[in-house]
C-alpha atoms as a PDB file:
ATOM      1  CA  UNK A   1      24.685 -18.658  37.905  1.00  0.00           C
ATOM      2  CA  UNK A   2      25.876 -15.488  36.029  1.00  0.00           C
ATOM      3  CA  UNK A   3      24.264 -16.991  32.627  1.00  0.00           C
ATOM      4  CA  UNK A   4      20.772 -18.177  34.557  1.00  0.00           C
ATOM      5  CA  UNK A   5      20.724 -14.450  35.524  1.00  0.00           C
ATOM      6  CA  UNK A   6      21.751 -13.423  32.086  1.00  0.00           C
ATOM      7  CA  UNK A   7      19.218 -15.973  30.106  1.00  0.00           C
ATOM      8  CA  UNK A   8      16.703 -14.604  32.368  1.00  0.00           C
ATOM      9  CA  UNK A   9      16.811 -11.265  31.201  1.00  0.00           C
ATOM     10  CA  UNK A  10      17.040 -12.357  27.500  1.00  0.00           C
ATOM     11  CA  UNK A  11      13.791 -14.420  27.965  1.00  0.00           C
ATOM     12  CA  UNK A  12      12.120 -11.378  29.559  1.00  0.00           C
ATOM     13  CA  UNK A  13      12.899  -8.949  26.909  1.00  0.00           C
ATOM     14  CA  UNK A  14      12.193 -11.351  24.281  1.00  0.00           C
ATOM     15  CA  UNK A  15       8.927 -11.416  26.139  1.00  0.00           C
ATOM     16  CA  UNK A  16       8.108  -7.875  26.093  1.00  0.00           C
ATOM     17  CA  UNK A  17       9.477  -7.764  22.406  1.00  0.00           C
ATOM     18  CA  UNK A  18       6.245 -10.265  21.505  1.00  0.00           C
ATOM     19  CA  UNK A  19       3.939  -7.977  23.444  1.00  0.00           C
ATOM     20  CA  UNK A  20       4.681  -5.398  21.706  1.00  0.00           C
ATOM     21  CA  UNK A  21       4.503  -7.123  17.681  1.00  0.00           C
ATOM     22  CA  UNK A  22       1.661  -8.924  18.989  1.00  0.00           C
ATOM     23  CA  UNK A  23      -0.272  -5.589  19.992  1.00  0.00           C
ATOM     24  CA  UNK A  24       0.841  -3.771  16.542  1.00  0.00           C
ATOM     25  CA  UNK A  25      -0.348  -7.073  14.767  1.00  0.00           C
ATOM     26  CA  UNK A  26      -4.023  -6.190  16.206  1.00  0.00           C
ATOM     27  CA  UNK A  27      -3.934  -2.785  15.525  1.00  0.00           C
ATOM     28  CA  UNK A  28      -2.950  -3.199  12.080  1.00  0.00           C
ATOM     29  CA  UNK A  29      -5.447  -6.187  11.688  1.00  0.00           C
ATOM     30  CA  UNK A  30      -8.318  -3.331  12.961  1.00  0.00           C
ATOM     31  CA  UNK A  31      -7.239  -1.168  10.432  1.00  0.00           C
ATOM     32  CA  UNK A  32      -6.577  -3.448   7.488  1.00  0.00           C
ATOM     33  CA  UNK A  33     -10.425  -4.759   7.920  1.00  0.00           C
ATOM     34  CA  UNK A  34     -11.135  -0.882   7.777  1.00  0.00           C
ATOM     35  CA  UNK A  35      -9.256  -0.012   5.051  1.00  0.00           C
ATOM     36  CA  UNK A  36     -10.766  -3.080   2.796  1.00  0.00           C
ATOM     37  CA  UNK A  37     -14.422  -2.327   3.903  1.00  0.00           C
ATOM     38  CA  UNK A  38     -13.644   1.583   2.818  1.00  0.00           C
ATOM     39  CA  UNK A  39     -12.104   0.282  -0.761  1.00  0.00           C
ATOM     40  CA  UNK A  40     -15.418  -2.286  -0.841  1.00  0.00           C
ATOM     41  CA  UNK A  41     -17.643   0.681  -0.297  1.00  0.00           C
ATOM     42  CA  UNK A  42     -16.425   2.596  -3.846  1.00  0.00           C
ATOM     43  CA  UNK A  43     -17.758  -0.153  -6.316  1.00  0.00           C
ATOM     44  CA  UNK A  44     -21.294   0.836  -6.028  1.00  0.00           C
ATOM     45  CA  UNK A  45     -20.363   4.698  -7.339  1.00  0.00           C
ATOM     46  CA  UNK A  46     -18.112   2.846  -9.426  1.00  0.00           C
ATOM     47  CA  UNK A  47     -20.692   0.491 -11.052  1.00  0.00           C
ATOM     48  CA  UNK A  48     -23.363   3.244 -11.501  1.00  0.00           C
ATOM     49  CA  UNK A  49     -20.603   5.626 -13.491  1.00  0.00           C
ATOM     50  CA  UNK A  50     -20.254   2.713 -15.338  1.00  0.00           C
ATOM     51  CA  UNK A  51     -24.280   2.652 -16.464  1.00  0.00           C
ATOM     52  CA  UNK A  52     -24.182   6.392 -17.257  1.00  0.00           C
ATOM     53  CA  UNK A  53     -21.062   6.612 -19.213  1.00  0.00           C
ATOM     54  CA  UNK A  54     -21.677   3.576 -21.338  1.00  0.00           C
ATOM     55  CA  UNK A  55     -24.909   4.817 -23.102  1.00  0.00           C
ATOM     56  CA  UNK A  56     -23.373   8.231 -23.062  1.00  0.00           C
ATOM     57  CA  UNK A  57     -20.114   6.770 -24.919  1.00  0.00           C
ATOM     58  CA  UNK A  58     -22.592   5.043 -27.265  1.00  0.00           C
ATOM     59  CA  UNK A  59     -23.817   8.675 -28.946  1.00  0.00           C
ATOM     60  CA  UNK A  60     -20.672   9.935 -28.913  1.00  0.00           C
ATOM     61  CA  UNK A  61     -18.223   9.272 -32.202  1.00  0.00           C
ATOM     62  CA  UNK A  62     -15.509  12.081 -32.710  1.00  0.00           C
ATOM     63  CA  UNK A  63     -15.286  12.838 -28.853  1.00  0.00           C
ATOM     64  CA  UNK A  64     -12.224  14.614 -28.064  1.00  0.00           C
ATOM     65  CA  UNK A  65     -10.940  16.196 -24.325  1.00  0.00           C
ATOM     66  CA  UNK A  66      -7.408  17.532 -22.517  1.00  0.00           C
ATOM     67  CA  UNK A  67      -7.429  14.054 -20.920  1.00  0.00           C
ATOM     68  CA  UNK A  68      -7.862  12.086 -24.089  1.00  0.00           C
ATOM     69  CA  UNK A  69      -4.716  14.106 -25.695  1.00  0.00           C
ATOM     70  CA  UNK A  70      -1.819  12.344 -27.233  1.00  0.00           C
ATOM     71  CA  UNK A  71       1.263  13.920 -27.042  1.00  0.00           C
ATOM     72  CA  UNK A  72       4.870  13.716 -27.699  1.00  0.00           C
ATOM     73  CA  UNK A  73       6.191  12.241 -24.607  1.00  0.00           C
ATOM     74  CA  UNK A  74       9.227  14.605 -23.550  1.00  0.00           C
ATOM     75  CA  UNK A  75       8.481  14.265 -19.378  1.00  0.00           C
ATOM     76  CA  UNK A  76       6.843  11.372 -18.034  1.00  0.00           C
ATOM     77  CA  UNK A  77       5.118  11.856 -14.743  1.00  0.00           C
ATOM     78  CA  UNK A  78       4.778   9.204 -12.133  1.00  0.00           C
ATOM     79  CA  UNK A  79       2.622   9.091  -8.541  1.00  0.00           C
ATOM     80  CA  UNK A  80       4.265   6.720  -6.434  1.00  0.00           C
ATOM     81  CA  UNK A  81       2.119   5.682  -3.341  1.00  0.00           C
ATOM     82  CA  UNK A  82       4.387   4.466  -0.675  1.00  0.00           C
ATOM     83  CA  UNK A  83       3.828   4.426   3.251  1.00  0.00           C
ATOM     84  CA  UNK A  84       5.095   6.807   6.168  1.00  0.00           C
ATOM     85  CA  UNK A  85       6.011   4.384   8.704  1.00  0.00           C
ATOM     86  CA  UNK A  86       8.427   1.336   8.219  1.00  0.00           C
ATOM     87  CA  UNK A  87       7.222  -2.631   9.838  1.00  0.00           C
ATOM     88  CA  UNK A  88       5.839  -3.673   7.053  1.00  0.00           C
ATOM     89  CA  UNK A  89       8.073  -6.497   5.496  1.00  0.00           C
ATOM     90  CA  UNK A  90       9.458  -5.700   2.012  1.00  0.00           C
ATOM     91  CA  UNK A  91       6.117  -3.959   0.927  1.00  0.00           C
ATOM     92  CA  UNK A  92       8.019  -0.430   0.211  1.00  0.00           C
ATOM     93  CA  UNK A  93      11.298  -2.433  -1.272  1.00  0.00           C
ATOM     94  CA  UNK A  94       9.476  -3.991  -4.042  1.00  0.00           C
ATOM     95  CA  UNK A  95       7.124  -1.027  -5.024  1.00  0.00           C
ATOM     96  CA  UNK A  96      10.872   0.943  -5.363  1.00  0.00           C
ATOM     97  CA  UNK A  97      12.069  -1.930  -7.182  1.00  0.00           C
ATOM     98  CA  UNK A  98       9.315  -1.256  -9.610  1.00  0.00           C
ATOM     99  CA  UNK A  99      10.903   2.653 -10.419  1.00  0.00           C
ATOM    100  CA  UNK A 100      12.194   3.409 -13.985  1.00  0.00           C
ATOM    101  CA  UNK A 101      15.713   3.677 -13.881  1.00  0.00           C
ATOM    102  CA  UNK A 102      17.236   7.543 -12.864  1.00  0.00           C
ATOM    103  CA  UNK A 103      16.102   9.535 -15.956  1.00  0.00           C
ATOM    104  CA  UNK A 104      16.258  13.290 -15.861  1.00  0.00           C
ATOM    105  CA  UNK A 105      12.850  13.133 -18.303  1.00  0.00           C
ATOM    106  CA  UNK A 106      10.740  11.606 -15.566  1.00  0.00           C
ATOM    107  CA  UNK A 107       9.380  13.736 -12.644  1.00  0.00           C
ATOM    108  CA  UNK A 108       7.942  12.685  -9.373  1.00  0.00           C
ATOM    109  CA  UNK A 109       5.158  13.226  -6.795  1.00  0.00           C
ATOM    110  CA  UNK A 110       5.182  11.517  -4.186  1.00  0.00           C
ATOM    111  CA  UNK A 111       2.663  10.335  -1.256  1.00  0.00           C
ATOM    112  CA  UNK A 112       4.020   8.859   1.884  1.00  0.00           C
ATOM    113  CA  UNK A 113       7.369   9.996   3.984  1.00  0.00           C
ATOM    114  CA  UNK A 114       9.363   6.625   2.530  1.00  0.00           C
ATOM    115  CA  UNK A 115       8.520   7.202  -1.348  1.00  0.00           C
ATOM    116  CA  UNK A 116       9.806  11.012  -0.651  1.00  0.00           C
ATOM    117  CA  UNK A 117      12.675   9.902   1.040  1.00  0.00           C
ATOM    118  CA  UNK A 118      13.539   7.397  -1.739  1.00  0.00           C
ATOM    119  CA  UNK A 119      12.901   9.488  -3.797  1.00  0.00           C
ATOM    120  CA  UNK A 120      15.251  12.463  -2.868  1.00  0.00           C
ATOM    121  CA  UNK A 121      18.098  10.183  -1.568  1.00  0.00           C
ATOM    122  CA  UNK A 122      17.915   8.240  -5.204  1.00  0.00           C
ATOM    123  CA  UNK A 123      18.937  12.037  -6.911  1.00  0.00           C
ATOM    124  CA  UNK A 124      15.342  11.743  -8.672  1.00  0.00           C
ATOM    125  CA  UNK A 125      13.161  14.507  -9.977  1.00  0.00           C
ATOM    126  CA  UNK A 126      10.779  15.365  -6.548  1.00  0.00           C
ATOM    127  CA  UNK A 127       8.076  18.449  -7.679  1.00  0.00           C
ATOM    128  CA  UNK A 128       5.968  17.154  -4.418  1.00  0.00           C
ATOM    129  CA  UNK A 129       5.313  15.226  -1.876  1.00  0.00           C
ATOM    130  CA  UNK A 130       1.966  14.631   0.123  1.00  0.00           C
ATOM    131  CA  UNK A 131       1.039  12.310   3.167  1.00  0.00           C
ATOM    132  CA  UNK A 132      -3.080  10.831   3.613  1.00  0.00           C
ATOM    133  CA  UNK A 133      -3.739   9.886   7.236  1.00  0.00           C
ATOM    134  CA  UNK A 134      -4.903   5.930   7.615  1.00  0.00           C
ATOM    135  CA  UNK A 135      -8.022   7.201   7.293  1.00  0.00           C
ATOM    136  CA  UNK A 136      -7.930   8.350   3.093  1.00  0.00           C
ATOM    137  CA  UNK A 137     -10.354  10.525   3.318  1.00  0.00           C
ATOM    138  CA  UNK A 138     -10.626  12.212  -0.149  1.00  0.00           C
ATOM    139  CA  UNK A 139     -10.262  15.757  -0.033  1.00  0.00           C
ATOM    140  CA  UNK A 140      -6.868  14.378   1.065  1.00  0.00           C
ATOM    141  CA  UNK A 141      -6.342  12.610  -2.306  1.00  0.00           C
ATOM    142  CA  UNK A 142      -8.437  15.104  -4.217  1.00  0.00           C
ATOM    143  CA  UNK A 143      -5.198  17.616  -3.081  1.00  0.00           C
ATOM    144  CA  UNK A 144      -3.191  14.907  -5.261  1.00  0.00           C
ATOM    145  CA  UNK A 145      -4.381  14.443  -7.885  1.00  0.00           C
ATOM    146  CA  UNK A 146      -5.893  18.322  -8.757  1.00  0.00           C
ATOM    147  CA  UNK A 147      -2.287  19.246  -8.528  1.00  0.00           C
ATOM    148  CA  UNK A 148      -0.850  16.503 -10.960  1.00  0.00           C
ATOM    149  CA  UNK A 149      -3.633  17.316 -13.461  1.00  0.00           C
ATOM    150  CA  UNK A 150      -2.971  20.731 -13.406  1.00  0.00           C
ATOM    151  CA  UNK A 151       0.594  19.702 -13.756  1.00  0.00           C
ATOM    152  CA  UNK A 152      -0.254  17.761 -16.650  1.00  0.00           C
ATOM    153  CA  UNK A 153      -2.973  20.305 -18.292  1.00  0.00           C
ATOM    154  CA  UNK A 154      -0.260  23.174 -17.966  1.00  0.00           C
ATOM    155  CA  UNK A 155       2.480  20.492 -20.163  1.00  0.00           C
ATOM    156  CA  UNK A 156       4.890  20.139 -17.238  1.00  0.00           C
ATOM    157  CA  UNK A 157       4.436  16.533 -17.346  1.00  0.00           C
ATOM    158  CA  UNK A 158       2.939  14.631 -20.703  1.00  0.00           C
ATOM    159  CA  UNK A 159       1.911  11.436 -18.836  1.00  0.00           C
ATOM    160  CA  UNK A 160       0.275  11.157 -15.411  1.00  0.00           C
ATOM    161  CA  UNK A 161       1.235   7.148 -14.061  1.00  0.00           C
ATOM    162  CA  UNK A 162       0.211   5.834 -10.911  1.00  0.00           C
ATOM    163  CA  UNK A 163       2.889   3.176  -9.260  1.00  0.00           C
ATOM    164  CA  UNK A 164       1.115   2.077  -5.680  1.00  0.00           C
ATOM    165  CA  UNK A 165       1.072  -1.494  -3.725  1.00  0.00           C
ATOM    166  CA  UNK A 166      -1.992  -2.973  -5.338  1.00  0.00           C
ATOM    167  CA  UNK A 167      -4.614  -5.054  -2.965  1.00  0.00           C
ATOM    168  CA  UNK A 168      -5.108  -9.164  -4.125  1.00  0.00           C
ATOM    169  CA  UNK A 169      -5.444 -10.497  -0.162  1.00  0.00           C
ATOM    170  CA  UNK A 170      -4.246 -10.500   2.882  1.00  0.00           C
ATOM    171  CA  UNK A 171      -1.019 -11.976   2.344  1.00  0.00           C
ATOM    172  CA  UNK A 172      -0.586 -10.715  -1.738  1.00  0.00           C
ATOM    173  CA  UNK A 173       0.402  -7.546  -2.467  1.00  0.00           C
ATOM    174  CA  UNK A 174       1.974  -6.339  -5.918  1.00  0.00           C
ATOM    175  CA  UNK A 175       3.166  -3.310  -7.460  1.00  0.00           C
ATOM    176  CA  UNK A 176       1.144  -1.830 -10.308  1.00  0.00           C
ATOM    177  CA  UNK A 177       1.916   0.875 -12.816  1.00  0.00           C
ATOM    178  CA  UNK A 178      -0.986   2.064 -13.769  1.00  0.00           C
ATOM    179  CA  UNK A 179      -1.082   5.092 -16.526  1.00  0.00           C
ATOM    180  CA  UNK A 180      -3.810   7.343 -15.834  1.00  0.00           C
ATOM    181  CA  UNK A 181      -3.293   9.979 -18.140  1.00  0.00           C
ATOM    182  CA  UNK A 182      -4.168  10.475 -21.148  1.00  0.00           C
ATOM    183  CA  UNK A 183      -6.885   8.031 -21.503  1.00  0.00           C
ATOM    184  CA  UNK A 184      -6.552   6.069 -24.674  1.00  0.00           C
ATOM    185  CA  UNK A 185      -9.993   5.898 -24.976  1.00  0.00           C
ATOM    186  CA  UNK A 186     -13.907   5.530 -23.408  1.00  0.00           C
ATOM    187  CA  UNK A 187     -13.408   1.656 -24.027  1.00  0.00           C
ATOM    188  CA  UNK A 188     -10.280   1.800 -21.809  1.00  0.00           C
ATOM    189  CA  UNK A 189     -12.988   3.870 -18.890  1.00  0.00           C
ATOM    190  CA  UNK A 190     -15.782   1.799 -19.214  1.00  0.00           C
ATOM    191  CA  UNK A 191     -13.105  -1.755 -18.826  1.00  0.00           C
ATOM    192  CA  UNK A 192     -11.997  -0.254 -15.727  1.00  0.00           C
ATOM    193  CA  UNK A 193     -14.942   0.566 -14.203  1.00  0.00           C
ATOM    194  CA  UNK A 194     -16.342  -2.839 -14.839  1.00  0.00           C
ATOM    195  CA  UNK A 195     -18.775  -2.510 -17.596  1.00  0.00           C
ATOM    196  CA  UNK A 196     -18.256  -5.857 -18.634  1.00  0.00           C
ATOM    197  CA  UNK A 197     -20.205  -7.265 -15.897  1.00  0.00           C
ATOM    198  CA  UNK A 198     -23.254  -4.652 -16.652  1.00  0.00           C
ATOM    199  CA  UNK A 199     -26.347  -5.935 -18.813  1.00  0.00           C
ATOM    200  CA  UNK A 200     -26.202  -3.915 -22.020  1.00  0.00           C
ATOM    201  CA  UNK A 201     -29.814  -1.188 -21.874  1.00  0.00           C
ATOM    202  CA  UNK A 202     -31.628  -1.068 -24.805  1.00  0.00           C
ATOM    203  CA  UNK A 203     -33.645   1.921 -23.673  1.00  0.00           C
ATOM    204  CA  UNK A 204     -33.646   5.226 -25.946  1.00  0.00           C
ATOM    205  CA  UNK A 205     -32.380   7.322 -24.181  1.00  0.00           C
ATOM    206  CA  UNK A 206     -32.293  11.657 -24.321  1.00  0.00           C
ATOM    207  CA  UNK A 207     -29.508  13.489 -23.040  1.00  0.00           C
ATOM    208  CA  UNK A 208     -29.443  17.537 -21.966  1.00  0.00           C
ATOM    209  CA  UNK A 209     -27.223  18.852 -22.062  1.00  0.00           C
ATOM    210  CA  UNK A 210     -25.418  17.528 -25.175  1.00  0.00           C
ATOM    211  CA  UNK A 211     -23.620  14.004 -24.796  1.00  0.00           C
ATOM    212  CA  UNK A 212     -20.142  15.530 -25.381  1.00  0.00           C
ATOM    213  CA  UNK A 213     -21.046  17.992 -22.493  1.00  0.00           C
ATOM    214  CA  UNK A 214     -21.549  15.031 -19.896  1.00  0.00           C
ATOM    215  CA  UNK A 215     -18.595  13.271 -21.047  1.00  0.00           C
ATOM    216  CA  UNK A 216     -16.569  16.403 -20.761  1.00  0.00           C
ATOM    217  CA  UNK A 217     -17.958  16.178 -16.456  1.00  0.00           C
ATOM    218  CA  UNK A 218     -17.431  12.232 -16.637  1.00  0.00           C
ATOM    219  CA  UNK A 219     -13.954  12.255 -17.627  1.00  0.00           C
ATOM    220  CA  UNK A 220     -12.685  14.055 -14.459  1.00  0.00           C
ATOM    221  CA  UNK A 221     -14.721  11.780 -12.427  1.00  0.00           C
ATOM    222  CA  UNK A 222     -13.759   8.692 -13.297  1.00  0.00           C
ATOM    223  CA  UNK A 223      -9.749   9.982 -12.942  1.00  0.00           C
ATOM    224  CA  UNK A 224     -10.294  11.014  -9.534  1.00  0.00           C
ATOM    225  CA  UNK A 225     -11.947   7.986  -8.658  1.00  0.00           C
ATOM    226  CA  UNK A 226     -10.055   5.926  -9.872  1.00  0.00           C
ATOM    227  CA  UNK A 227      -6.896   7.501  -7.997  1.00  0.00           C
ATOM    228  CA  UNK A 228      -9.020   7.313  -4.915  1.00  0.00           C
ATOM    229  CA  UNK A 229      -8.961   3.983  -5.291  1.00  0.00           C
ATOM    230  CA  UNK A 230      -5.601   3.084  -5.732  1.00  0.00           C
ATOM    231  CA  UNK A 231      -4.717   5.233  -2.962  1.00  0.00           C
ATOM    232  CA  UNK A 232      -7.362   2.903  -0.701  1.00  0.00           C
ATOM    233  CA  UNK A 233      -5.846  -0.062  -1.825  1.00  0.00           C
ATOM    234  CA  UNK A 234      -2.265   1.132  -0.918  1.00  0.00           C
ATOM    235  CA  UNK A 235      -3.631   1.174   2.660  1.00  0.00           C
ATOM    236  CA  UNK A 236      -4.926  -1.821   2.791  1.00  0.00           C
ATOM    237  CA  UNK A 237      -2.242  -3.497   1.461  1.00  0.00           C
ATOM    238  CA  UNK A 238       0.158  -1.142   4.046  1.00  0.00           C
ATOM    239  CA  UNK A 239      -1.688  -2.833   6.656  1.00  0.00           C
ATOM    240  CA  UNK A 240      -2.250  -6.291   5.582  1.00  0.00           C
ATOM    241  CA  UNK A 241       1.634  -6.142   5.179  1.00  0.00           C
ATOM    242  CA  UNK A 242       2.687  -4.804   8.430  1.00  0.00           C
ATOM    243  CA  UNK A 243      -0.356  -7.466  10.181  1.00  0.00           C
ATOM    244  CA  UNK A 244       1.910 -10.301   8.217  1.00  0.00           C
ATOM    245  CA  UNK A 245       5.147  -8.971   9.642  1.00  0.00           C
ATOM    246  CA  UNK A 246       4.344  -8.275  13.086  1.00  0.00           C
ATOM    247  CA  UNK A 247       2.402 -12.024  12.936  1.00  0.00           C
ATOM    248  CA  UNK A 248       6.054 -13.052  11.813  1.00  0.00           C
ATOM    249  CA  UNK A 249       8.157 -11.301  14.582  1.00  0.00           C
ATOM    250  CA  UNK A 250       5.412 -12.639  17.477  1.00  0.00           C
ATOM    251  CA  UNK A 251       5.813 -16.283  16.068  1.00  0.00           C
ATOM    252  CA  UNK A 252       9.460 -15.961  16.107  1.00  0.00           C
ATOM    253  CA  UNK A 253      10.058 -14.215  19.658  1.00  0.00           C
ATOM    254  CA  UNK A 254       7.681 -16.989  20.907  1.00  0.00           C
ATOM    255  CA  UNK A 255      10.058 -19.425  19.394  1.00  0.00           C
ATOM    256  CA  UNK A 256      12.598 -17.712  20.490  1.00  0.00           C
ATOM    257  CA  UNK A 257      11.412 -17.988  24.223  1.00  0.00           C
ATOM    258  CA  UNK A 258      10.777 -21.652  24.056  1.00  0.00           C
ATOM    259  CA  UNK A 259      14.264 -22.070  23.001  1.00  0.00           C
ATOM    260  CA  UNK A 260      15.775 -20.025  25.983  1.00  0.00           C
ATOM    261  CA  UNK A 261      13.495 -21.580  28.359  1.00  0.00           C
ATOM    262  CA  UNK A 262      15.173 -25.064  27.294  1.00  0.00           C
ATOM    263  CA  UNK A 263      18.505 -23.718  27.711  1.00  0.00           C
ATOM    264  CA  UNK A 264      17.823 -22.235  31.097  1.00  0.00           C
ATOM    265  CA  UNK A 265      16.163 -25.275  32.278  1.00  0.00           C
ATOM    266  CA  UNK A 266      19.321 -27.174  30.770  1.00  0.00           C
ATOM    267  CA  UNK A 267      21.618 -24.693  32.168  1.00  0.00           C
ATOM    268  CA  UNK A 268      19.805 -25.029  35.498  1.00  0.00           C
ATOM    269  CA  UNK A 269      19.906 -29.125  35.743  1.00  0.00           C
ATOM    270  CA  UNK A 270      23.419 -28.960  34.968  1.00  0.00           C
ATOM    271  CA  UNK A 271      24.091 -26.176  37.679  1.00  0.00           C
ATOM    272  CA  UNK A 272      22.241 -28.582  40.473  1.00  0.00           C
ATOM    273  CA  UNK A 273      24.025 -31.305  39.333  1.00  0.00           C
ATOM    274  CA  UNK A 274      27.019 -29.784  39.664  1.00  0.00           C
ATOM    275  CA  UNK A 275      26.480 -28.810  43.366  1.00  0.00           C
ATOM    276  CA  UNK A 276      25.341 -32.275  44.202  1.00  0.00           C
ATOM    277  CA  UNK A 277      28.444 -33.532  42.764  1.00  0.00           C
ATOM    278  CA  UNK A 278      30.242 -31.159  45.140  1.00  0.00           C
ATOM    279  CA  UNK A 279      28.555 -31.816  47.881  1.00  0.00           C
ATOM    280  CA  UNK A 280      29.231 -35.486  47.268  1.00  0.00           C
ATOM    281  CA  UNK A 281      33.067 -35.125  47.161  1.00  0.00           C
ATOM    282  CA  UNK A 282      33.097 -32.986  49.771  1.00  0.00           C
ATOM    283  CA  UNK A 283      31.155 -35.765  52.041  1.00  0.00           C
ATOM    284  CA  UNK A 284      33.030 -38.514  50.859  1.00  0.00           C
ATOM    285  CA  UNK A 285      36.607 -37.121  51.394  1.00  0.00           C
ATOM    286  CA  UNK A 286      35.149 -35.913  55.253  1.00  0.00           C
ATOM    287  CA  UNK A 287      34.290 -39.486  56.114  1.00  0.00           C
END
């Protein structure tokens, strides 16, 4: 009877073990639709920076700017976008698995408590480290990325690269490297923001102040959006990945109480059995 009582209590916490996935699956289902619908809600600002800068970049020939600069690469810098909490399958191990090997050259910054802790225990070049809430708002990211572009406009870093958990679906994540400084060229900002897609405008159009002046605002625009948006998609993909895993530990504690509750009820026949058999020798050597 000792192991009845004893696969009792395993089937009970194995019980309040699926309770507990199956509520975190939910909440990280709430905010995964959330997060998508806020990284959704960018393309229109996206799309109509694309219309302005592409007739812009058309009048422009000999454009030059800090971000466009080519340098001599002596200290890369690198953004890596990880998560603060764990439960989220292997999403943080392959984005890590994705880091350059130890170099002394490379320096990081860091958003989320796991990349800074990775970071640090790995002996790797930390200047700073910065946490969003699930929420992304952007003055939090703005913080970001103003300090690695003043880190990059005052030479302590010659690149600025972006390494975050990009968003296909639900159950796809990848890690990207995306370099986001310097810009190799408008062609590169107008591919990214989707230009592609636009129809071309064969309007004339007049520009005040100068076109080189409005590119000069653009520029910083489109960086910070686009980091905005990598930083949305890291969330999303956070909590598509931890919806997937905590899906995956409720299916298996469910399976794991169906196959309990068939070795109780096994364990429980043969315990019966056993006492009728008793009872039946102790009957039969009575009479």
């Amino acid at each position: 009877m000792a192991n009845l009582r004893d696969i009792r209590r395993r089937i009970k916490s194995v019980k309040n073990t699926s309770q507990i996935t199956r509520a975190m699956q939910l909440v990280a289902a709430s905010k995964m639709k959330r997060a998508q619908d806020a990284a959704l809600a960018g393309r229109p600002y996206a799309q109509l920076l694309a219309r302005i800068m592409g007739p812009v970049a058309d009048g422009v020939f000999d454009f030059t700017h800090p971000f466009m600069e080519e340098r001599t690469v002596k200290t890369r810098g690198i953004i890596l976008v990880s998560t603060d909490k764990g439960l989220c399958g292997g999403l943080n191990g392959n984005l890590f698995r994705e880091l350059p090997a130890k170099d002394e050259s490379i320096k990081y910054i860091t958003i989320g408590r796991k990349a800074s802790q990775y970071v640090s225990r790995s002996g790797r070049d930390l200047i700073a480290d910065f946490t969003v809430s699930d929420s992304t708002t952007f003055p939090e990211v703005k913080t970001v990325i103003e300090f690695a572009i003043k880190a990059f406009s005052e030479g302590t870093i010659d690149t600025l690269e972006v390494l975050y958990s990009a968003f296909i679906n639900t159950l796809k994540q990848e890690p990207r490297l995306f370099p986001l400084l310097p810009i190799s060229g408008i062609d590169v900002v107008l591919k990214s923001l989707g230009l592609e897609n636009e129809e071309p405008d064969d309007r004339e159009l007049n520009f005040e102040p100068s076109v080189e002046t409005i590119l000069s605002e653009l520029l910083p625009l489109f960086v910070r959006r686009e980091f905005f948006s990598m930083v949305k998609g890291a969330k999303a993909s956070e909590h598509s990945a931890r919806m997937v895993a905590m899906k995956s530990a409720t299916d298996n504690a469910n399976n794991l109480v169906d196959s309990l509750t068939l070795d109780y009820n096994k364990a429980r026949q043969a315990a019966i059995t056993q006492e009728i058999l008793e009872i039946a020798a102790a009957t039969a050597s009575n009479s």
